[in-house]
N, C-alpha and C. Protein backbone atom coordinates (compact mmCIF):
# COMPACT_ATOMS: atom_id res chain seq x y z
N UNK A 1 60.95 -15.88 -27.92
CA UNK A 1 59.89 -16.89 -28.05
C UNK A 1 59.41 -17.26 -26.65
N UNK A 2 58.11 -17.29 -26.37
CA UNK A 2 57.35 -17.52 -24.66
C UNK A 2 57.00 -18.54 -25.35
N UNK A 3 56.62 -18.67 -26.13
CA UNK A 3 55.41 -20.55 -25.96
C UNK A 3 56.55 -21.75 -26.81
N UNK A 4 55.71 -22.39 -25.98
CA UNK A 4 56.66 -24.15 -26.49
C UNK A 4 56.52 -24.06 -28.33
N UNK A 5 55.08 -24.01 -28.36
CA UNK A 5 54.90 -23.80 -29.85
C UNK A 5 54.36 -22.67 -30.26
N UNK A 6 54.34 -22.42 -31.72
CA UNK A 6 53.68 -21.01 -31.95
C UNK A 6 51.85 -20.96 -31.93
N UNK A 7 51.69 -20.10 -32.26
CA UNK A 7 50.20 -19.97 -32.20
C UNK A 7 49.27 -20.81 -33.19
N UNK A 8 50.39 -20.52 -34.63
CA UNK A 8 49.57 -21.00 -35.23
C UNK A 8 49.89 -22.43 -35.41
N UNK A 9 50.65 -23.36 -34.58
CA UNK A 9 50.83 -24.65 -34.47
C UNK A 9 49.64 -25.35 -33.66
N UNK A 10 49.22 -23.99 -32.63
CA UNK A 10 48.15 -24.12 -31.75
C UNK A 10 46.59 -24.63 -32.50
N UNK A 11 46.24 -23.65 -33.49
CA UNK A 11 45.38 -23.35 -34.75
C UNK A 11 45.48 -24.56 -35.73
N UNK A 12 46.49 -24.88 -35.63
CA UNK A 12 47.12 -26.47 -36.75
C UNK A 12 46.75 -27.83 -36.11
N UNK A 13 46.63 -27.47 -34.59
CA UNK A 13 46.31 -28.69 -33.97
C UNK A 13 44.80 -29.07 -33.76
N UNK A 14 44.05 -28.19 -33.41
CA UNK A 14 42.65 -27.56 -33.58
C UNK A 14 42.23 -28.42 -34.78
N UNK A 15 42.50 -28.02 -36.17
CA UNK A 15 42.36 -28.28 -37.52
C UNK A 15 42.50 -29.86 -37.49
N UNK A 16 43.80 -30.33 -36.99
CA UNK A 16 43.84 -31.96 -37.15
C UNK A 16 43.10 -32.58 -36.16
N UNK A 17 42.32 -32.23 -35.07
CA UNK A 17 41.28 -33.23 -34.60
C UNK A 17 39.95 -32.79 -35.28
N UNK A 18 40.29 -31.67 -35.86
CA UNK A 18 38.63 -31.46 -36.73
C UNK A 18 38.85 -32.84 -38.23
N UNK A 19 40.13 -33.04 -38.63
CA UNK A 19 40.40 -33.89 -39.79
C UNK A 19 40.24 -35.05 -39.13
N UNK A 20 40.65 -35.31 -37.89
CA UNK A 20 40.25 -37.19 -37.52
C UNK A 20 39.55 -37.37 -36.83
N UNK A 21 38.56 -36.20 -36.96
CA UNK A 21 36.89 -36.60 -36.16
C UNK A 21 36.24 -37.14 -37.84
N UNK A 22 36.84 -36.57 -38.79
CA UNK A 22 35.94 -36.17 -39.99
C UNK A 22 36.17 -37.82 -40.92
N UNK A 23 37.97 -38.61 -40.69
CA UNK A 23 38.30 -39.72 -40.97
C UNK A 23 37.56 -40.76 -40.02
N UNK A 24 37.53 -40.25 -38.78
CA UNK A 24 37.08 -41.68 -37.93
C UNK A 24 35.32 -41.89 -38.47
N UNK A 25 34.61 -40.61 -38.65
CA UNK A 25 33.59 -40.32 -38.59
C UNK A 25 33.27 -41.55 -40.15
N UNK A 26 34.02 -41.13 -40.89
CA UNK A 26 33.78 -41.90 -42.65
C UNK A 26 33.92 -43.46 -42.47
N UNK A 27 35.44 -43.75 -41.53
CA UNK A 27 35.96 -44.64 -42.35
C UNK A 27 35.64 -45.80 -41.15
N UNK A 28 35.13 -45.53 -39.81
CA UNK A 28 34.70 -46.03 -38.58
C UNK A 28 33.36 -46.37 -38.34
N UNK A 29 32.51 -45.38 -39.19
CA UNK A 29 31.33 -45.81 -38.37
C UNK A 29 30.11 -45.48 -39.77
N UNK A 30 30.08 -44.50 -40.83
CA UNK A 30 29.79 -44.10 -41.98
C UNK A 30 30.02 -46.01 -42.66
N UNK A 31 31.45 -45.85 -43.40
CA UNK A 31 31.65 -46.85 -43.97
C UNK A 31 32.71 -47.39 -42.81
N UNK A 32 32.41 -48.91 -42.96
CA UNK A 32 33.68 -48.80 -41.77
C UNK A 32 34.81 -50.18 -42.69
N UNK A 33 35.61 -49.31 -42.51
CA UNK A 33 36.31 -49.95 -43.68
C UNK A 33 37.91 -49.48 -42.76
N UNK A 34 38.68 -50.09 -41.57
CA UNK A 34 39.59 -49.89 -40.82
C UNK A 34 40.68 -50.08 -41.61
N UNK A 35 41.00 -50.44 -42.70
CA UNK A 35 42.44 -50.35 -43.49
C UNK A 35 42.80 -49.20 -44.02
N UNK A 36 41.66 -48.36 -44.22
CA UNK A 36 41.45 -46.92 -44.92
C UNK A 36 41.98 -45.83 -43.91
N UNK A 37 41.46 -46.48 -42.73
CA UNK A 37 41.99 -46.10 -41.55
C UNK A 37 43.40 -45.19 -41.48
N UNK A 38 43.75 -46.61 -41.08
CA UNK A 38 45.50 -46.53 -41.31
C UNK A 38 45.99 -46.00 -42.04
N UNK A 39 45.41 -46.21 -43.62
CA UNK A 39 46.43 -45.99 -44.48
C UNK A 39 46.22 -44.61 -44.22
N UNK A 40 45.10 -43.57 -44.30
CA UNK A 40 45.08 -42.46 -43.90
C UNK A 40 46.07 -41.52 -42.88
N UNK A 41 47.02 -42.44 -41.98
CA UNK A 41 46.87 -41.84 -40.74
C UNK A 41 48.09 -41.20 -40.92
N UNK A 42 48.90 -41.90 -42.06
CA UNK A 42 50.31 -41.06 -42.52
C UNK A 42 50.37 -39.79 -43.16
N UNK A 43 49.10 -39.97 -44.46
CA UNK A 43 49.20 -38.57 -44.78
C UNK A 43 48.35 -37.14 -44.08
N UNK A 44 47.50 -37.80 -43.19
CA UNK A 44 47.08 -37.23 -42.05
C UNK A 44 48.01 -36.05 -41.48
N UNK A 45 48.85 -36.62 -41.03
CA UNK A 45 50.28 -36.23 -40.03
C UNK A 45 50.77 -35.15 -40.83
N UNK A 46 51.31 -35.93 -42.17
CA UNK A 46 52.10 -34.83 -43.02
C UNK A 46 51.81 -33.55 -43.42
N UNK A 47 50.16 -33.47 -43.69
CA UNK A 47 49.15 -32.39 -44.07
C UNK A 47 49.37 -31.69 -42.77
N UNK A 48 49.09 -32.22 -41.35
CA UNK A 48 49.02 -31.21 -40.56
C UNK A 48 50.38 -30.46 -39.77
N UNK A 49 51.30 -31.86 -40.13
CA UNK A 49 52.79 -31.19 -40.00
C UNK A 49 53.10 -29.61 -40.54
N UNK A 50 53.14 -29.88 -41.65
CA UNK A 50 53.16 -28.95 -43.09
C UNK A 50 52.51 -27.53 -42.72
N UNK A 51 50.50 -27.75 -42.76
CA UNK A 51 49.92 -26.14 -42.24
C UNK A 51 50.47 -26.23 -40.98
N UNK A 52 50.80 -26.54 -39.92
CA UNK A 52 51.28 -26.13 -38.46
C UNK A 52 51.96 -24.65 -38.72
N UNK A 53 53.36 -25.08 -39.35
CA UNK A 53 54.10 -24.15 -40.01
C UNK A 53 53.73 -23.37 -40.83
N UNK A 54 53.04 -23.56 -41.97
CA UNK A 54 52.71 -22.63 -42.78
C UNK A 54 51.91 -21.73 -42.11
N UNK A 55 50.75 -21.96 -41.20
CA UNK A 55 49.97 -21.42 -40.53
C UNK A 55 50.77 -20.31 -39.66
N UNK A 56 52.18 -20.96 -38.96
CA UNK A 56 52.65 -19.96 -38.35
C UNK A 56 53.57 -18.87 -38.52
N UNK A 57 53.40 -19.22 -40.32
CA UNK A 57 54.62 -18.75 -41.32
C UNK A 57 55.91 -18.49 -40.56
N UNK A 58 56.40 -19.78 -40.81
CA UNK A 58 57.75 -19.96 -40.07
C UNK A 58 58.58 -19.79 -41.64
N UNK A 59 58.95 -18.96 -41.59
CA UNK A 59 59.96 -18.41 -43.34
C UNK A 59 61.56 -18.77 -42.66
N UNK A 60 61.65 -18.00 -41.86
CA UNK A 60 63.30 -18.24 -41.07
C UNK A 60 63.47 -19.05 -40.16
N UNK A 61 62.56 -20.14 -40.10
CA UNK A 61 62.95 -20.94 -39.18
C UNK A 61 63.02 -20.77 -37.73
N UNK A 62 63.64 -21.12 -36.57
CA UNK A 62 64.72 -22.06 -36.69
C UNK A 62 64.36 -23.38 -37.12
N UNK A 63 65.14 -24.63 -37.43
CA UNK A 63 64.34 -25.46 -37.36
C UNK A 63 63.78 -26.60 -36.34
N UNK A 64 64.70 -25.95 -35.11
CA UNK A 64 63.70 -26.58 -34.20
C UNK A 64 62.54 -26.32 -33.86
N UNK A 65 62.20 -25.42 -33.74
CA UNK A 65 61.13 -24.78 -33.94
C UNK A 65 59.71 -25.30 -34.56
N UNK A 66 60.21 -25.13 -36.35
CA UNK A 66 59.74 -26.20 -37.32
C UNK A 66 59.19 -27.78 -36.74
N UNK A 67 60.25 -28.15 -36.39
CA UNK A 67 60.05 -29.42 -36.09
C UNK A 67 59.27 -29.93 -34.70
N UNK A 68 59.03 -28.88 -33.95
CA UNK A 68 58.47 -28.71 -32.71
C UNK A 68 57.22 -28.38 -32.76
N UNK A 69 56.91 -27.46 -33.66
CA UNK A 69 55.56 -27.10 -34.37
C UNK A 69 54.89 -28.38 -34.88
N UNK A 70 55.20 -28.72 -35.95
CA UNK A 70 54.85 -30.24 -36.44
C UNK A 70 54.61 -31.46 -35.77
N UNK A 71 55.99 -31.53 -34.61
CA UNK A 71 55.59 -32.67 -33.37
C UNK A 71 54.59 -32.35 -32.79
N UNK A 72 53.79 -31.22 -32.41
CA UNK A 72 52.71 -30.55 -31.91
C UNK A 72 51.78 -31.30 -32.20
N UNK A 73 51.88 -30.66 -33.84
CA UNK A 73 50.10 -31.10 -34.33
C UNK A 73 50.48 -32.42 -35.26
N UNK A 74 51.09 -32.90 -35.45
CA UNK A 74 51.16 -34.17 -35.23
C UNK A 74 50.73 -35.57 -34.15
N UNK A 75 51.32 -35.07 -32.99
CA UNK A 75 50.74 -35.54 -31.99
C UNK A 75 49.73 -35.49 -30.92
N UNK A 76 48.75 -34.36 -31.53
CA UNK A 76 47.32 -34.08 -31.08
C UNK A 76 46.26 -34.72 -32.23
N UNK A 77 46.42 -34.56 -33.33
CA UNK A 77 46.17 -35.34 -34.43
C UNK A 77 45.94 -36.93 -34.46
N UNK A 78 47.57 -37.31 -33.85
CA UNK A 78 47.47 -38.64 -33.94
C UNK A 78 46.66 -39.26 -32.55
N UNK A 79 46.81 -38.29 -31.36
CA UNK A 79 46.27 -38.65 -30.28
C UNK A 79 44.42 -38.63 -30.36
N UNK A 80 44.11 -38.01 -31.11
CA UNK A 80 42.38 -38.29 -31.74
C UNK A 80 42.10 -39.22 -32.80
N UNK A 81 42.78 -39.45 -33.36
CA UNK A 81 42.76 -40.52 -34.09
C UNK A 81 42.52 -42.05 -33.53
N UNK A 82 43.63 -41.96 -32.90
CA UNK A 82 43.91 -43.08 -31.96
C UNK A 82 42.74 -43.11 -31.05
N UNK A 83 42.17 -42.46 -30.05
CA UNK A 83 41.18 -42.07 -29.13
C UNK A 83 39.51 -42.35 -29.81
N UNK A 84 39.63 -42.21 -30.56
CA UNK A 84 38.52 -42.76 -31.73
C UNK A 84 38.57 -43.73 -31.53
N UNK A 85 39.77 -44.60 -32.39
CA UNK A 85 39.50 -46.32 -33.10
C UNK A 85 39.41 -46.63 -31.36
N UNK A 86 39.81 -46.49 -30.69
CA UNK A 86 39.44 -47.01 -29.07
C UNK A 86 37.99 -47.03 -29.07
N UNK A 87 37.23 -45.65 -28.61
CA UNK A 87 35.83 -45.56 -28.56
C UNK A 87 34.92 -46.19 -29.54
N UNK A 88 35.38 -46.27 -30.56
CA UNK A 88 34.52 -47.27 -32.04
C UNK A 88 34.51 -48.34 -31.31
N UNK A 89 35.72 -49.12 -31.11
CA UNK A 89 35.53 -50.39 -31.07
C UNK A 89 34.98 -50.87 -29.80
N UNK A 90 35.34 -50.23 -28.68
CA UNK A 90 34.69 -50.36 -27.69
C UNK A 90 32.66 -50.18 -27.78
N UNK A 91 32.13 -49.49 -28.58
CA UNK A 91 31.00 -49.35 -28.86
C UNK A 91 30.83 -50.91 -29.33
N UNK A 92 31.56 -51.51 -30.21
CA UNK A 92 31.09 -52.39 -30.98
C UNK A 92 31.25 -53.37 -30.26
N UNK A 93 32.65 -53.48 -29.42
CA UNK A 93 32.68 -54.68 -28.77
C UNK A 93 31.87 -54.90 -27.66
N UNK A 94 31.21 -54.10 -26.35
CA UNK A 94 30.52 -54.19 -25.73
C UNK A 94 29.20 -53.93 -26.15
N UNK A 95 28.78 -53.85 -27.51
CA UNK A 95 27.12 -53.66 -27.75
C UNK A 95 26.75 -54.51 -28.66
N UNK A 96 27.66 -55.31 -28.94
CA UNK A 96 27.80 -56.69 -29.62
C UNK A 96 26.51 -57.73 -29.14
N UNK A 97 25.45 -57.24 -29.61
CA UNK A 97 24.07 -58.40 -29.14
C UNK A 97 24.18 -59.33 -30.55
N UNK A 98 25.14 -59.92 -31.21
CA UNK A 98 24.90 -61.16 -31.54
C UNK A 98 24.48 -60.80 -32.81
N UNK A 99 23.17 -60.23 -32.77
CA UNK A 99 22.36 -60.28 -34.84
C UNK A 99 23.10 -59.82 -35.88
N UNK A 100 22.74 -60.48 -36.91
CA UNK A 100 22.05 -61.45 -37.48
C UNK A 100 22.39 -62.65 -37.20
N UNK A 101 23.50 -63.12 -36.82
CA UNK A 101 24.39 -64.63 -36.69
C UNK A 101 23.67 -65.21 -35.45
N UNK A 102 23.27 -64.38 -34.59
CA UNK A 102 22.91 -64.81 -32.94
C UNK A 102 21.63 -64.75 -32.82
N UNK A 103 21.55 -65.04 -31.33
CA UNK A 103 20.26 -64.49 -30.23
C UNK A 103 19.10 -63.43 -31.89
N UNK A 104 18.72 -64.81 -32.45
CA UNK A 104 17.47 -64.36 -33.41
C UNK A 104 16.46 -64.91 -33.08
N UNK A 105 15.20 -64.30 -33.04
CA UNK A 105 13.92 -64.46 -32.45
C UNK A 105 12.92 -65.03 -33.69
N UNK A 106 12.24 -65.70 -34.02
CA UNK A 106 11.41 -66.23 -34.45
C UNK A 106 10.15 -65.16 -34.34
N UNK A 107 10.07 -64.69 -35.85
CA UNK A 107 9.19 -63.45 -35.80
C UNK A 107 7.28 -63.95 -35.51
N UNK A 108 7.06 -65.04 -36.21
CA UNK A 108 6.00 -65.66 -35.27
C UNK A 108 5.64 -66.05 -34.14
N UNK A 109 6.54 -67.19 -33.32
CA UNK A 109 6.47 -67.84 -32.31
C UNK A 109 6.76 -67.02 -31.48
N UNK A 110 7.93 -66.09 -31.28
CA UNK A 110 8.73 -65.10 -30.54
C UNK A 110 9.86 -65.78 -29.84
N UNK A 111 10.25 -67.28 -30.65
CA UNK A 111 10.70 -68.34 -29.61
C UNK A 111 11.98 -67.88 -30.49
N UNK A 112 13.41 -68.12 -29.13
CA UNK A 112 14.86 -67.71 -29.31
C UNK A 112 14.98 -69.03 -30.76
N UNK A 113 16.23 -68.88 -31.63
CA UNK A 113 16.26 -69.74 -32.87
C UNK A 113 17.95 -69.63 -32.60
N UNK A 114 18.28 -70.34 -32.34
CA UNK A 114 19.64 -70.87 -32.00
C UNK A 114 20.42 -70.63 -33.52
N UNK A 115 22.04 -70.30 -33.01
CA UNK A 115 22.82 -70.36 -32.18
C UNK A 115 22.65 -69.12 -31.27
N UNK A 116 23.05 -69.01 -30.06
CA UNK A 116 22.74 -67.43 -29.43
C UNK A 116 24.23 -67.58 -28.88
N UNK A 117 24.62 -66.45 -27.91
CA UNK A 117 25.64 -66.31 -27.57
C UNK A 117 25.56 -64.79 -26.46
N UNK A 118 25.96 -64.82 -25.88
CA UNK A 118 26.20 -63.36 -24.35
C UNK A 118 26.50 -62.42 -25.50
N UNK A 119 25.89 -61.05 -24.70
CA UNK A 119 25.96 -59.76 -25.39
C UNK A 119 27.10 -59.24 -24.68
N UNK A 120 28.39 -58.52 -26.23
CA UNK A 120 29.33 -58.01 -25.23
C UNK A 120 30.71 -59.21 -25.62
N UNK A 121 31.54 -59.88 -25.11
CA UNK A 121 32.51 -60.10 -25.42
C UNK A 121 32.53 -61.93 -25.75
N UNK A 122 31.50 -62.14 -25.39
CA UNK A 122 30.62 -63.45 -25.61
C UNK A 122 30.41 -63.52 -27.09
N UNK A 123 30.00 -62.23 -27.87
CA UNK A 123 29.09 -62.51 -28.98
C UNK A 123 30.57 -61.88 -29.48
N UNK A 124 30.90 -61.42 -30.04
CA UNK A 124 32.50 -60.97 -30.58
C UNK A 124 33.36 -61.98 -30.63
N UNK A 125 33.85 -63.24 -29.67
CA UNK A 125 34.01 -63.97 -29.65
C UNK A 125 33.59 -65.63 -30.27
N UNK A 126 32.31 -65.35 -30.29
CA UNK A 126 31.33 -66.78 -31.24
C UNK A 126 31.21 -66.56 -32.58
N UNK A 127 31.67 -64.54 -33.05
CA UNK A 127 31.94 -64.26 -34.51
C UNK A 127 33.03 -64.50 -34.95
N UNK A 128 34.28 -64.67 -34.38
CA UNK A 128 35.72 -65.17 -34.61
C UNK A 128 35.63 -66.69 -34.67
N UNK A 129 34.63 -67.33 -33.63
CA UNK A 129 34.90 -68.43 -34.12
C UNK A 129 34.27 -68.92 -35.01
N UNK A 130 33.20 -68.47 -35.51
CA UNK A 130 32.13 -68.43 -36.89
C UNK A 130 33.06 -68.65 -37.75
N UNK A 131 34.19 -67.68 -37.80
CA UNK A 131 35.10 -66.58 -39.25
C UNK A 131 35.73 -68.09 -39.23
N UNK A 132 35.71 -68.72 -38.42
CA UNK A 132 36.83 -70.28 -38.46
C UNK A 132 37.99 -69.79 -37.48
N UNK A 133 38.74 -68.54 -36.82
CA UNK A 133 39.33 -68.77 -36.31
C UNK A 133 39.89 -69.78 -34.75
N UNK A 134 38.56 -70.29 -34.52
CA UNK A 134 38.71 -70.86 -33.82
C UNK A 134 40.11 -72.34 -33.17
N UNK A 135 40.71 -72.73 -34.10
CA UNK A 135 41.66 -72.87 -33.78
C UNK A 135 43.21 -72.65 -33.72
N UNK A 136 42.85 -71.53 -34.60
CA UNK A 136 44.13 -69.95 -34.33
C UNK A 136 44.08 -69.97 -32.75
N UNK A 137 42.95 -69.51 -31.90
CA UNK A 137 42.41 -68.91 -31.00
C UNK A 137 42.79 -69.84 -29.79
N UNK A 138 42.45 -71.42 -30.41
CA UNK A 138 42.85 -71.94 -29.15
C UNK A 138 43.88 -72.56 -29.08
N UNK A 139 45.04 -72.64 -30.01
CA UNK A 139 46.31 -73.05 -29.83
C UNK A 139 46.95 -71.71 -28.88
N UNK A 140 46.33 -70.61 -29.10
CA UNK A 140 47.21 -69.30 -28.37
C UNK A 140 46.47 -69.56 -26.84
N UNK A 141 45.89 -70.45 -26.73
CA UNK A 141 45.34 -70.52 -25.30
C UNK A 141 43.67 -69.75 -24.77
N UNK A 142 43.36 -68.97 -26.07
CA UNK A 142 42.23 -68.42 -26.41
C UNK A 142 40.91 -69.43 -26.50
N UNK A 143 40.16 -69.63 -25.60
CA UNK A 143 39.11 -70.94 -25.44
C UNK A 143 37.98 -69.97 -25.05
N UNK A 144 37.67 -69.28 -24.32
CA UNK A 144 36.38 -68.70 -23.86
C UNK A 144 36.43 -67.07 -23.70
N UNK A 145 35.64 -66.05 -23.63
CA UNK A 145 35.40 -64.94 -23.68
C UNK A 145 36.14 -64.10 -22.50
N UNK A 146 36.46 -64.97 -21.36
CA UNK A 146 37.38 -63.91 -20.55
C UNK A 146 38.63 -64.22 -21.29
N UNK A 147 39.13 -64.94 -21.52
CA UNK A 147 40.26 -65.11 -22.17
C UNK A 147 40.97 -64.11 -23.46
N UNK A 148 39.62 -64.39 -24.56
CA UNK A 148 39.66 -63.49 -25.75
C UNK A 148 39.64 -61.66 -25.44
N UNK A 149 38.72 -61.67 -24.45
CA UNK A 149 38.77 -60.15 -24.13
C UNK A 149 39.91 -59.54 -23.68
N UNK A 150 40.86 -59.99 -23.20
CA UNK A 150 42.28 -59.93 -22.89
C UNK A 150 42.82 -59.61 -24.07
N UNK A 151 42.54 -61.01 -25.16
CA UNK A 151 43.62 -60.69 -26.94
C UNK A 151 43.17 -59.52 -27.40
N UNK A 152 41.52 -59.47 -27.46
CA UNK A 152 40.99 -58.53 -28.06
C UNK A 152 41.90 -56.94 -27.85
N UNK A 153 41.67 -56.76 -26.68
CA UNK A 153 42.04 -55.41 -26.38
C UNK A 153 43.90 -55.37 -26.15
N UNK A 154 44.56 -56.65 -25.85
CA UNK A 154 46.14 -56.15 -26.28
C UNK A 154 46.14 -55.92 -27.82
N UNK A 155 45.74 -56.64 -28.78
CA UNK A 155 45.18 -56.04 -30.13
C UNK A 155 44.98 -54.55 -30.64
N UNK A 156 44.24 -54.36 -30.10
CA UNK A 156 43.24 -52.94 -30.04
C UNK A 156 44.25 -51.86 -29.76
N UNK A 157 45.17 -52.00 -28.16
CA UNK A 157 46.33 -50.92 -28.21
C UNK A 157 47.43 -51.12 -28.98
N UNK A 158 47.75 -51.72 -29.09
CA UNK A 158 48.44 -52.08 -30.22
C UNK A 158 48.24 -51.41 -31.52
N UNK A 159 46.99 -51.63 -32.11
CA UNK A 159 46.84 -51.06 -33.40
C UNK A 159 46.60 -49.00 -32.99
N UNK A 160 45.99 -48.95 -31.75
CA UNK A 160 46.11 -47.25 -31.37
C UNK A 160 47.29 -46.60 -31.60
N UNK A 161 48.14 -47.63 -31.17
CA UNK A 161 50.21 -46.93 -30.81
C UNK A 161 50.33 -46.98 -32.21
N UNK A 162 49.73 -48.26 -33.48
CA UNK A 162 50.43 -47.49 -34.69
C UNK A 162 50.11 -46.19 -35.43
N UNK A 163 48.92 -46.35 -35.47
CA UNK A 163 47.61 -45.13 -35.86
C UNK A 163 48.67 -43.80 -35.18
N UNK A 164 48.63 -43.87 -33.96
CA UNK A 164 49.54 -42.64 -32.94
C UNK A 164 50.54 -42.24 -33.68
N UNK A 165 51.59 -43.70 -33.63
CA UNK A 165 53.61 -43.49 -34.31
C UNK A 165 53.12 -43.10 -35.48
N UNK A 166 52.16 -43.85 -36.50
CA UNK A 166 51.91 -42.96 -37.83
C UNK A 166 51.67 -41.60 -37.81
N UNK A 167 51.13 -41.42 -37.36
CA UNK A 167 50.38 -39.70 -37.40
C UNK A 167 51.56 -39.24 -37.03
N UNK A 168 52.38 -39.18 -35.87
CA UNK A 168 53.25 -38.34 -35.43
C UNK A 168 54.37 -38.63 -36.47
N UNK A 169 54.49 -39.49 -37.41
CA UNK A 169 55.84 -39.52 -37.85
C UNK A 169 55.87 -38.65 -39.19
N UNK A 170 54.57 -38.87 -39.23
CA UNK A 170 53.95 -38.27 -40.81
C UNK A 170 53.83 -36.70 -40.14
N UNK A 171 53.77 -36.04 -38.90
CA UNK A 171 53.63 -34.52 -38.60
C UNK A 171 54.82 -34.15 -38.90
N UNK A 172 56.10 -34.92 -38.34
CA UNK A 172 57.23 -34.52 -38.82
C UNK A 172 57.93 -34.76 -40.40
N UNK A 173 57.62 -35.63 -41.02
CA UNK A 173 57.74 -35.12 -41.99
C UNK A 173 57.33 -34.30 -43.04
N UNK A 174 55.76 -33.86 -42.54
CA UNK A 174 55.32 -32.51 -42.93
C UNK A 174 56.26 -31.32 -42.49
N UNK A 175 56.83 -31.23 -41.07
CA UNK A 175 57.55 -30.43 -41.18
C UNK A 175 59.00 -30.16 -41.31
N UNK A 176 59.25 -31.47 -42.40
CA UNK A 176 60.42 -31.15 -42.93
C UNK A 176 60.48 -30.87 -44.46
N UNK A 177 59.11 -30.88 -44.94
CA UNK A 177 59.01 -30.96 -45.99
C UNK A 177 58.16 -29.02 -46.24
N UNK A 178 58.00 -29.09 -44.91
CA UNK A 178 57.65 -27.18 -44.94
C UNK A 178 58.83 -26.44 -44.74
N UNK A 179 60.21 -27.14 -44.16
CA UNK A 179 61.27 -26.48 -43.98
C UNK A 179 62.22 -26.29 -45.13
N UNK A 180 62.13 -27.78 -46.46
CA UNK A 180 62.79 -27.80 -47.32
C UNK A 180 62.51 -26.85 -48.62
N UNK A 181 60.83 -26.49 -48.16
CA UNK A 181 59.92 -25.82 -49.66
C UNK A 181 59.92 -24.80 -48.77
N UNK A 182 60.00 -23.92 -48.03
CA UNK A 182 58.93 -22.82 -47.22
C UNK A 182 59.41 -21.66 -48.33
N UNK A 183 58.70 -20.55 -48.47
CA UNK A 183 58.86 -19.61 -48.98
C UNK A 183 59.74 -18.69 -47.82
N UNK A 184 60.94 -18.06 -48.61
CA UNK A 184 62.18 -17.90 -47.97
C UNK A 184 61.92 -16.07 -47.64
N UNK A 185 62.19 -15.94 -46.42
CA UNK A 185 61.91 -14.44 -45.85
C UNK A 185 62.66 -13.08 -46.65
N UNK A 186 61.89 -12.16 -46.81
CA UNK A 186 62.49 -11.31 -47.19
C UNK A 186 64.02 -10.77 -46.37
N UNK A 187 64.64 -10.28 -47.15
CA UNK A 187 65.77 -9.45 -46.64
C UNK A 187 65.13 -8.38 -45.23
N UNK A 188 64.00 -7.65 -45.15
CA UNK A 188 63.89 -6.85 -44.17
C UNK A 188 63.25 -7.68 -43.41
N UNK A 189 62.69 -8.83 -43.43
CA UNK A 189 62.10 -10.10 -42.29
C UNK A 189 63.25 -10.52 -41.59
N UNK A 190 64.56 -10.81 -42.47
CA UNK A 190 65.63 -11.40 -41.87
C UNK A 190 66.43 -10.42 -40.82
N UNK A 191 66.71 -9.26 -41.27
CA UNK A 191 67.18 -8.47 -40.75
C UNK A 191 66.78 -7.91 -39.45
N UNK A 192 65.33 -8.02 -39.06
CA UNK A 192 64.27 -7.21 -38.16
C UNK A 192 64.57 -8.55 -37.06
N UNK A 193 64.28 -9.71 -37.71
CA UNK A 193 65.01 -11.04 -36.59
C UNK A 193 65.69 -11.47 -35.93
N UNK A 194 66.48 -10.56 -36.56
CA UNK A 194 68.68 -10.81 -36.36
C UNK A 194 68.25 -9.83 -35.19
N UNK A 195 69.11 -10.36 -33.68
CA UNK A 195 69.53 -9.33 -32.88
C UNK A 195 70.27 -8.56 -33.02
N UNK A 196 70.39 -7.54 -32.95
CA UNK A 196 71.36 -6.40 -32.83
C UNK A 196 72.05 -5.86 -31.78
N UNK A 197 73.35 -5.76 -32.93
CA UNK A 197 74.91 -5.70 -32.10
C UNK A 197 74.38 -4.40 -31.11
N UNK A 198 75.10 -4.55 -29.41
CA UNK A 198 74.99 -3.60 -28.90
C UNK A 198 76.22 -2.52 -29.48
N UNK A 199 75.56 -1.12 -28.80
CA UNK A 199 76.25 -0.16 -29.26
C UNK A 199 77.08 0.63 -28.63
């Protein structure tokens, strides 16, 4: 064996950022519905755990191997996933101009119609405190927009690292669940594998 992983773990990994361009794409910015997210991000892992191996028809194992394959595309998988909900939210949180709730213009007069609020971490901030969290926000010491932009984004990695530990935990148990089912090598597969006794 020359490579860390096999080829077709290579091909498996490929496949799972084509699957969480295709989840972030639905469930981020299509419909954006971030619980769907998550819940996705387990069986994500497992699916690509699973073809890694099958892809590289690993029949005899070993199973480190297996399991090395799967940590692979597991954790390229989960690392686009994750790399997404970053870039989403960052779109949203810095392009955050306020409307409909904010900075609304008076389609006659052209005159500003209060409440308004800063575009960017200003207006993200005056929507939390809209939602009522506002005194969640300021018992934690959370009072103004440099402040919140701090919670915001320890938040934000936070929820990346689970999205990440999900995906990768769910690759490996795809590939234990390709090691427990795999279709078992023929007798002349096994044999051609086995080194042979010198003579």
């Amino acid at each position: 064996m020359t490579r860390l992983v096999d080829r077709g773990a290579i091909v498996a990994a490929y496949v799972g950022i084509g699957m969480a361009v295709t989840i972030a794409i639905s469930f981020l910015l299509v419909i954006p519905i971030e619980p769907i997210y998550w819940l996705l991000a387990l069986p994500a892992g497992l699916l690509i755990g699973y073809y890694a191996n099958q892809r590289s028809d690993r029949r005899s194992g070993p199973w480190s191997r297996i399991a090395v394959n799967a940590a692979f595309a597991g954790l390229v998988t989960g690392l686009t996933m994750a790399a997404f909900l970053i870039v989403v939210k960052a779109l949203f949180f810095l392009g955050d101009g306020g409307y409909p709730d904010f900075n609304r213009v008076d389609p006659k007069t052209r005159q500003p119609i209060p409440p308004s609020c800063e575009s960017g971490a200003g207006c993200v901030f005056a929507r939390y405190v809209a939602k009522g969290y506002g005194p969640e926000l300021a018992a934690a010491g959370i009072t103004d927009a440099a402040s919140f932009t701090g919670f915001y984004w320890g938040q934000q990695v936070s929820s990346t690292g689970t999205i990440l530990v999900l995906t990768l935990v769910g690759g490996f148990g795809g590939g234990l669940l390709y090691g427990a089912f795999r279709p078992k090598a023929s007798p002349t597969q096994t044999k051609a594998s086995s080194p042979t006794a010198p003579s």
